[in-house]
C-alpha atoms as a PDB file:
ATOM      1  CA  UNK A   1     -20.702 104.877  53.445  1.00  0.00           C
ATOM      2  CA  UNK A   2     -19.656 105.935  49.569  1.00  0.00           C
ATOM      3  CA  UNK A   3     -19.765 103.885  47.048  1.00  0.00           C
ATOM      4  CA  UNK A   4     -16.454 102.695  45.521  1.00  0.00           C
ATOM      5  CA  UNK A   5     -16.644 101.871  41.510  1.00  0.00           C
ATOM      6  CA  UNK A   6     -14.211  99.987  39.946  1.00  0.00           C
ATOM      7  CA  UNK A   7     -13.529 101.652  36.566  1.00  0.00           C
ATOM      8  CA  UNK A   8     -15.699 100.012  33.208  1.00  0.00           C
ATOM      9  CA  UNK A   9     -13.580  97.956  30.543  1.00  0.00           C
ATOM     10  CA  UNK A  10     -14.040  99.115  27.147  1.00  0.00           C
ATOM     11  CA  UNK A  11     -15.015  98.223  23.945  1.00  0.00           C
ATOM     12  CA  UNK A  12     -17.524  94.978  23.642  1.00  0.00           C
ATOM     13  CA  UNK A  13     -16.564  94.496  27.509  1.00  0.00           C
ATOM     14  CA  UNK A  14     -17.687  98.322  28.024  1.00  0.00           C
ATOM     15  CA  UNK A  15     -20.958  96.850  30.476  1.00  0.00           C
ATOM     16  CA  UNK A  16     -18.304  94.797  33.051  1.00  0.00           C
ATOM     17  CA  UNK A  17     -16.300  96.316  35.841  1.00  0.00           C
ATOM     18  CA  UNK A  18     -12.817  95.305  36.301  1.00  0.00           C
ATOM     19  CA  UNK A  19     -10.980  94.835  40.225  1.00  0.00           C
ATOM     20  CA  UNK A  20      -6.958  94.536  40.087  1.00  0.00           C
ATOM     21  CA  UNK A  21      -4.973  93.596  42.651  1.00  0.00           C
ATOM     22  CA  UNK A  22      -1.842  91.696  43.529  1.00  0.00           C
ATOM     23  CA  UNK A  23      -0.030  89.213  45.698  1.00  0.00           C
ATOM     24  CA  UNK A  24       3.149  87.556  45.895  1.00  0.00           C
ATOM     25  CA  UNK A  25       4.183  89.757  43.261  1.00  0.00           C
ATOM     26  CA  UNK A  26       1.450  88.693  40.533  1.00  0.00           C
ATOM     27  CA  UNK A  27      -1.505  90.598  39.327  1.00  0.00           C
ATOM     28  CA  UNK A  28      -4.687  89.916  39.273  1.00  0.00           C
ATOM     29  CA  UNK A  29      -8.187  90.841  37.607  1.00  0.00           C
ATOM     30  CA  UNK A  30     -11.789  90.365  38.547  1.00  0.00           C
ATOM     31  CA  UNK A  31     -14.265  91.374  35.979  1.00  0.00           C
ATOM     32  CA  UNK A  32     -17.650  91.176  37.045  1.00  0.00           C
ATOM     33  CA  UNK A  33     -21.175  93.223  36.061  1.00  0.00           C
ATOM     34  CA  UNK A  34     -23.613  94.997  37.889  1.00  0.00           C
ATOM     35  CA  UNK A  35     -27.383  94.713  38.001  1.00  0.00           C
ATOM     36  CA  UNK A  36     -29.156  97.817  39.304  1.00  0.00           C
ATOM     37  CA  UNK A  37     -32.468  96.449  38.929  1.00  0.00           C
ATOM     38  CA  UNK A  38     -31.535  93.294  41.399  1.00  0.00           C
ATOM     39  CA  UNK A  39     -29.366  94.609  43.124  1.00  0.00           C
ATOM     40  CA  UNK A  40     -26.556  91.913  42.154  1.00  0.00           C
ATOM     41  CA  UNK A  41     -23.293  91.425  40.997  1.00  0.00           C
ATOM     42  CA  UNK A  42     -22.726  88.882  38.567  1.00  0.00           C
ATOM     43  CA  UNK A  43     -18.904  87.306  38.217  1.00  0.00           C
ATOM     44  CA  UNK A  44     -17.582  86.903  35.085  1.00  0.00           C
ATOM     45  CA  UNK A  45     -13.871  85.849  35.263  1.00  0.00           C
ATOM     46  CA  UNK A  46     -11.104  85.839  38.103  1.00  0.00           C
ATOM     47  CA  UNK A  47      -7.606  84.954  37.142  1.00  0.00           C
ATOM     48  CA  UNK A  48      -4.014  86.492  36.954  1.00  0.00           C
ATOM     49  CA  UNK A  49      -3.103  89.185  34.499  1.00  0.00           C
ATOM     50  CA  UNK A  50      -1.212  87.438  32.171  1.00  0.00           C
ATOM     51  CA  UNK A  51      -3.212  87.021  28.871  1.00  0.00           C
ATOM     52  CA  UNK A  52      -6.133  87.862  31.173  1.00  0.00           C
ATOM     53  CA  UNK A  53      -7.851  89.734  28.544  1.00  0.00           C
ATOM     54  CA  UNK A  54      -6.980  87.033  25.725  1.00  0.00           C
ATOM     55  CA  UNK A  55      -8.912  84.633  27.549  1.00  0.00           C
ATOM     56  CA  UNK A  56     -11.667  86.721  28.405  1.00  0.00           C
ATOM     57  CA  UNK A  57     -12.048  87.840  24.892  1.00  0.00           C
ATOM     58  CA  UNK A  58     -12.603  83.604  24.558  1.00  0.00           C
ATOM     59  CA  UNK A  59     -14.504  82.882  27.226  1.00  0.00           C
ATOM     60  CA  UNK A  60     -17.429  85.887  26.500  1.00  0.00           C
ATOM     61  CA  UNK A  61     -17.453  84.790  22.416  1.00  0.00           C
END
């Protein structure tokens, strides 16, 4: 099976991967990192689009 990458944020975010996705007619983001050497994915926000970015800028300050 391939491996399916979401695409990297950028700027200070530039290490996190982001997921979109919609329902009901609203977006939504998952950002979330990688760690090769465990082997895990650590979560770092799920929420809808609106000011998604605003808050993430908040909650990773």
């Amino acid at each position: 099976m391939g491996q399916n990458k979401a695409p990297f944020l950028k700027g200070k975010f530039r290490k996190m991967r982001k997921y979109a996705l919609s329902s009901g007619g609203t977006e939504y983001r998952v950002v979330y990192r990688v760690v090769e050497e465990s082997k895990a994915v650590v979560l770092i926000m799920v929420g809808s689009r609106e000011r998604f970015y605003e808050r993430l800028k908040q909650r990773t300050t």
